[in-house]
Every structure is written in C-alpha cells, then in structure tokens.
N, C-alpha and C. Protein backbone atom coordinates (compact mmCIF):
# COMPACT_ATOMS: atom_id res chain seq x y z
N UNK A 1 17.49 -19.62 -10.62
CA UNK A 1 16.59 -18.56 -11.06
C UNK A 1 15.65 -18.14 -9.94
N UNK A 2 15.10 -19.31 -9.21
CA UNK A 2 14.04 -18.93 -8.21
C UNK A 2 14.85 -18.23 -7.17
N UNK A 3 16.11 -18.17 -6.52
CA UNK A 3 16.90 -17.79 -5.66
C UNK A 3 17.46 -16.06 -6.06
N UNK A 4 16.98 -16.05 -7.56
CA UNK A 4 17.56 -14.26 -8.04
C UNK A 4 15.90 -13.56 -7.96
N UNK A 5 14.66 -14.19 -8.03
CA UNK A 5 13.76 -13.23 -7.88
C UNK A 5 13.58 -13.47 -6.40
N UNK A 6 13.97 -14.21 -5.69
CA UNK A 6 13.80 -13.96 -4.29
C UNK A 6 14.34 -12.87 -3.51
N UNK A 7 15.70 -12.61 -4.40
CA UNK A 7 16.52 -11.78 -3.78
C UNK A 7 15.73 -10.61 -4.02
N UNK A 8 15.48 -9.85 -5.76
CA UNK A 8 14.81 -9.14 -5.93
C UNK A 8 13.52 -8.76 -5.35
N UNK A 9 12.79 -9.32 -5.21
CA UNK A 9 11.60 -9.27 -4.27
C UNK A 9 11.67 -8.73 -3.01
N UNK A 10 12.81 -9.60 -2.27
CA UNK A 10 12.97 -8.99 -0.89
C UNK A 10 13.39 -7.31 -0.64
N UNK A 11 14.28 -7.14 -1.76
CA UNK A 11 14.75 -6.10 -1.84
C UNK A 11 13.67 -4.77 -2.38
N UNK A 12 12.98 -5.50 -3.41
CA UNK A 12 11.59 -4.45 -3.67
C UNK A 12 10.95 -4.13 -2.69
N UNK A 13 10.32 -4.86 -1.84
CA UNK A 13 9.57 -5.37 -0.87
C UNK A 13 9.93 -5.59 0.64
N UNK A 14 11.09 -5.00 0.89
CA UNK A 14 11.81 -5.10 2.12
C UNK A 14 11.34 -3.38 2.38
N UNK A 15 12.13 -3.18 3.88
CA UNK A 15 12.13 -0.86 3.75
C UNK A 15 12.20 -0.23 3.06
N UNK A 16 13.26 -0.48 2.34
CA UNK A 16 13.93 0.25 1.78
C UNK A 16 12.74 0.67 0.25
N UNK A 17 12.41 -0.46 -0.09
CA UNK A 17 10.91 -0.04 -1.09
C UNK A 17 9.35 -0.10 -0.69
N UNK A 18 9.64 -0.08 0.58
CA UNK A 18 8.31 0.68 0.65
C UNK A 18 8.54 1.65 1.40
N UNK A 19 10.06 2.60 2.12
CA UNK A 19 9.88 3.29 1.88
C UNK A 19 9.85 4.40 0.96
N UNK A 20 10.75 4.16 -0.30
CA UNK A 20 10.79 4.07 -1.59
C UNK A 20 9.20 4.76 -1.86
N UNK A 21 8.26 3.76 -1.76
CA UNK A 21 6.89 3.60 -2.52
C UNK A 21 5.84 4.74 -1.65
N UNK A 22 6.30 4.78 -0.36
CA UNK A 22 5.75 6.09 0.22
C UNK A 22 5.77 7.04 0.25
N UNK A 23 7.71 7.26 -0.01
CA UNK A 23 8.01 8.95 -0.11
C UNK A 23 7.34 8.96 -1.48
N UNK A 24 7.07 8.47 -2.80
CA UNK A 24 7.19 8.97 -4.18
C UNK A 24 5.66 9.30 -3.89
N UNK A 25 4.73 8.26 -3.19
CA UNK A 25 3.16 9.10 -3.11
C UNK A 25 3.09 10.24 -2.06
N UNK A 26 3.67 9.88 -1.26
CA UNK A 26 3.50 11.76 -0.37
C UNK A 26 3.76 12.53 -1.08
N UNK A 27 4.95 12.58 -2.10
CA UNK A 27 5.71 13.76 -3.29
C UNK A 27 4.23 14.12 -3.71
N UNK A 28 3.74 13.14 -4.05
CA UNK A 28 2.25 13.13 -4.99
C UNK A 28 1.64 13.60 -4.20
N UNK A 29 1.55 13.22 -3.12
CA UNK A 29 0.29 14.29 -2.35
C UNK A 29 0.13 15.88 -2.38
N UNK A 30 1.61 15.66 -2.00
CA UNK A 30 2.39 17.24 -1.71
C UNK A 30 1.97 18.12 -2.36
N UNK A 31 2.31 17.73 -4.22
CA UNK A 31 2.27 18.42 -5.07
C UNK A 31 0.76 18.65 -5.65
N UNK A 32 -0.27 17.59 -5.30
CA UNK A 32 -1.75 17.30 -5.93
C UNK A 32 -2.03 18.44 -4.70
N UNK A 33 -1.95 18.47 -3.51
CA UNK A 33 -2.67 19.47 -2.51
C UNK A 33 -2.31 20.75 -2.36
N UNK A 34 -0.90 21.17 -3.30
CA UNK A 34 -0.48 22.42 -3.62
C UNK A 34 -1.29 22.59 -4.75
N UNK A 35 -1.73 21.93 -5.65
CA UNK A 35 -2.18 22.89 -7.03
C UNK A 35 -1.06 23.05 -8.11
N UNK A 36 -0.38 21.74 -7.91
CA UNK A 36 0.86 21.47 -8.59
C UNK A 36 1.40 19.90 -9.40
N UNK A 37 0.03 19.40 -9.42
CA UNK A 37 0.01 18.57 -9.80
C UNK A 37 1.20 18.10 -11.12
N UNK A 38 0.87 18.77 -12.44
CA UNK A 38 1.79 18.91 -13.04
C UNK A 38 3.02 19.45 -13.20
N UNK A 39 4.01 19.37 -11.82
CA UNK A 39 4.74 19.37 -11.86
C UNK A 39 5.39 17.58 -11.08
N UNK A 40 4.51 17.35 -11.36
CA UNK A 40 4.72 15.84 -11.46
C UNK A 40 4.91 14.80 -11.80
N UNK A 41 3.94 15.05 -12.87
CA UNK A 41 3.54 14.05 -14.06
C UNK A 41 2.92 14.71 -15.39
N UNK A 42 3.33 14.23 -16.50
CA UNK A 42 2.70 14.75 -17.64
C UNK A 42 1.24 13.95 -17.64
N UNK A 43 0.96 13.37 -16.95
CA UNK A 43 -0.57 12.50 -16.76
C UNK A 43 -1.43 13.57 -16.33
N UNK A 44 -2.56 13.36 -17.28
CA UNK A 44 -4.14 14.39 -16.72
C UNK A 44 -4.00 13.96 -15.67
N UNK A 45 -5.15 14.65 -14.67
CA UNK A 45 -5.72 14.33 -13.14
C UNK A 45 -6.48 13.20 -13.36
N UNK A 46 -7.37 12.99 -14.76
CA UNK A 46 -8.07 11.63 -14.52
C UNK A 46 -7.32 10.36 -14.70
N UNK A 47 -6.02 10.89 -15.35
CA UNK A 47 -5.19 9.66 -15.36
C UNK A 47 -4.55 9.14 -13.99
N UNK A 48 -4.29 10.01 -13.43
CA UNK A 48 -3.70 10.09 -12.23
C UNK A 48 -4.52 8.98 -10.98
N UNK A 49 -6.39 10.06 -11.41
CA UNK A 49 -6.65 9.37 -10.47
C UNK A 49 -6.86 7.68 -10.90
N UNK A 50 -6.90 7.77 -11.75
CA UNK A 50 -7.38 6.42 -12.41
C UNK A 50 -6.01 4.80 -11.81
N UNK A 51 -4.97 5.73 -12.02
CA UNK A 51 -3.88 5.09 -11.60
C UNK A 51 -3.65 5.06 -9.90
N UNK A 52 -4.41 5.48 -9.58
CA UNK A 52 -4.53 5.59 -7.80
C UNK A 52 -5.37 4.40 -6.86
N UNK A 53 -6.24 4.86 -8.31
CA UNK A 53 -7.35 4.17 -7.70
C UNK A 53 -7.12 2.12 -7.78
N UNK A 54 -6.19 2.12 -9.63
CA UNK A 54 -5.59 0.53 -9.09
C UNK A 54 -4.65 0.50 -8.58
N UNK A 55 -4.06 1.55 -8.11
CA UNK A 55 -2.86 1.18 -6.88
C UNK A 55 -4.29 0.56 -5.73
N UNK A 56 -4.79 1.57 -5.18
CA UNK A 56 -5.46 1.52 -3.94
C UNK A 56 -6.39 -0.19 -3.49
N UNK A 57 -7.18 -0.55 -5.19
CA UNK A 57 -7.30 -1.66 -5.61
C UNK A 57 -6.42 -2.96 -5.14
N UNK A 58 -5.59 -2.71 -5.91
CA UNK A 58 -4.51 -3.63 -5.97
C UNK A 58 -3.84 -4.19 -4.37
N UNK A 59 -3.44 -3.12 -3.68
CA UNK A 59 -3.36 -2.91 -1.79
C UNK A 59 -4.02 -3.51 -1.47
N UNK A 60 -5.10 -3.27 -1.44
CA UNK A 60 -6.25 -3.86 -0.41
C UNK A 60 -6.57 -4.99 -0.83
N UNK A 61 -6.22 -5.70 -2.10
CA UNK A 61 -6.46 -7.17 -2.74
C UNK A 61 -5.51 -7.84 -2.10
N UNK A 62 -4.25 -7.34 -1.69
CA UNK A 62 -2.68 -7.70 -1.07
C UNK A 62 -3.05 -7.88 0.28
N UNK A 63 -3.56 -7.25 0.54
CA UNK A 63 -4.11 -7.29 2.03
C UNK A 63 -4.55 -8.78 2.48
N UNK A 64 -5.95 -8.38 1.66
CA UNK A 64 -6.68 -9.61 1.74
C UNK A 64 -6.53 -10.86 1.71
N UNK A 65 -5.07 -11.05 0.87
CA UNK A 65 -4.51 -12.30 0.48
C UNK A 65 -3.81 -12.53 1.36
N UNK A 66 -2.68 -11.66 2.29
CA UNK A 66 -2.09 -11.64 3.56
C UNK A 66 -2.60 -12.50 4.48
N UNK A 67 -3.88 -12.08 4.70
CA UNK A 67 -4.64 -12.36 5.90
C UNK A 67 -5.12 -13.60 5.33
N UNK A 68 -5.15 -14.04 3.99
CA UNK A 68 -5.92 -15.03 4.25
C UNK A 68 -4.82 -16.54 4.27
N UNK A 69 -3.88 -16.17 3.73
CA UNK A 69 -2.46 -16.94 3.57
C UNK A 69 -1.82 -16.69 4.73
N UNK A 70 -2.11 -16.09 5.85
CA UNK A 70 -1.15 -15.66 6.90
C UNK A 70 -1.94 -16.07 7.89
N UNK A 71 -1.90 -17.70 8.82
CA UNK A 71 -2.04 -17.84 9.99
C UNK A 71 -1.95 -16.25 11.13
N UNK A 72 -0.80 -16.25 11.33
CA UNK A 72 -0.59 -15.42 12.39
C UNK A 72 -0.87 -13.74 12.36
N UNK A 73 -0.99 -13.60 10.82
CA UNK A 73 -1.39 -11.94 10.99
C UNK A 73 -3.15 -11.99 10.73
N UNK A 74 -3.17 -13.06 10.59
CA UNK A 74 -5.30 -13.22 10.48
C UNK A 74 -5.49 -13.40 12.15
N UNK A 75 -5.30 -13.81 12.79
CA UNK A 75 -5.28 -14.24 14.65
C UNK A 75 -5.08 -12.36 15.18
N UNK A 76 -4.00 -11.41 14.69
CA UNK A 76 -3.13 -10.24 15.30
C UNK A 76 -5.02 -9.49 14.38
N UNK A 77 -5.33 -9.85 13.13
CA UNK A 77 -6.30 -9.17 13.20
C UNK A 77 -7.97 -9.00 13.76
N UNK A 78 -7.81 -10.54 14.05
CA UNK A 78 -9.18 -10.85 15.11
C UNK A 78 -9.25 -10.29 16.41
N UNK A 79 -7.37 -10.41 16.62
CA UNK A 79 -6.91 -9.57 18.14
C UNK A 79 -7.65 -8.36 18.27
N UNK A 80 -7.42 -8.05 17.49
CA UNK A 80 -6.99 -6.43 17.32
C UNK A 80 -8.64 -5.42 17.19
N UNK A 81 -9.47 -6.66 16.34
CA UNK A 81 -11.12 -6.08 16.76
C UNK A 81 -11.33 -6.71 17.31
N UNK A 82 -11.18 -7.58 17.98
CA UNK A 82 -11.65 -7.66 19.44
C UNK A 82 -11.85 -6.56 20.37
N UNK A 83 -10.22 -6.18 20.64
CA UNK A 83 -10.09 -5.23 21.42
C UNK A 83 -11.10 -4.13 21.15
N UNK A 84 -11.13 -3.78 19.64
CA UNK A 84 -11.89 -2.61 19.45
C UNK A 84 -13.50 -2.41 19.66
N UNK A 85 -13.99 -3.65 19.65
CA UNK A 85 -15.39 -3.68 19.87
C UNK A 85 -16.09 -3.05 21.48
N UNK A 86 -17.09 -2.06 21.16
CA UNK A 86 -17.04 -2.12 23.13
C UNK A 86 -17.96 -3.19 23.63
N UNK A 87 -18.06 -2.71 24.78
CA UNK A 87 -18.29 -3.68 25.75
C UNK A 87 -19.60 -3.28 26.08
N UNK A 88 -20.42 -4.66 26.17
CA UNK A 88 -21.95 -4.06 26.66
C UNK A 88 -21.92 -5.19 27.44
N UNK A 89 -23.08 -4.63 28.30
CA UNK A 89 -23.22 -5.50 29.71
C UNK A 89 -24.96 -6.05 29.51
C-alpha cells in the first residue's frame, strides 16, 4: 500500500503536476485579468479569491516545512541571502 501512494505522489508531485498545477492557474490568471473570470468557474470572485488565498496559505506552509525538514535546501537558502545582503564596510 505504502509503495502505490508513493508512486502516486511522485507522479502528482513530479513535472508533469506541477506543471499541470501552473498552466491551470495562469488559465486563471489569463481569464481573471481579461474580465473573464466566469468563463472559468461557476465560483463568485469571493469564492475564488477565498480559494487562492488557501492555496497561497497552504504553499508557503509547504515551504516552510521544506526548509525545515530539508538539511540541504535550508543551507542553498542561507546561501542564497547571504549573497543577497550588501556589503558594508
């Protein structure tokens, strides 16, 4: 059983679904920045945004857990402001 949601997972969660998960919100962009929203979704705009907003939630909680469960991408992000900080003398 643990070996069939692994598979699944990878496969959600591999390119292929996130790029999956990107094209369907650009569609969304596309259509929210045309003035076309509803041709999208039968969802109001407050539903919409409401549902954005725990996507956006939800991400950045994923994130967080990444970095904090992830030796090597917590180090690539200390790297990384490092670099960004300037330099005073």
């Amino acid at each position: 059983m643990d070996r069939i949601r692994t598979i699944i997972c990878t496969y959600d969660y591999g390119v292929e679904g996130f790029e999956h998960l990107f094209n369907r919100l650009d569609l969304l962009h596309d259509l929210a920045s045309e003035g076309r929203l509803v041709e999208a979704t039968p969802l109001s705009a407050s539903e919409v945004v409401g549902w954005l907003e725990d996507i956006i939630f939800t991400a950045e909680e994923t994130i967080r857990e990444i970095d904090a469960r992830t030796p090597a991408f917590h180090a690539f992000v200390e790297e990384t402001e490092a670099i960004r900080q300037p330099v005073t003398d």
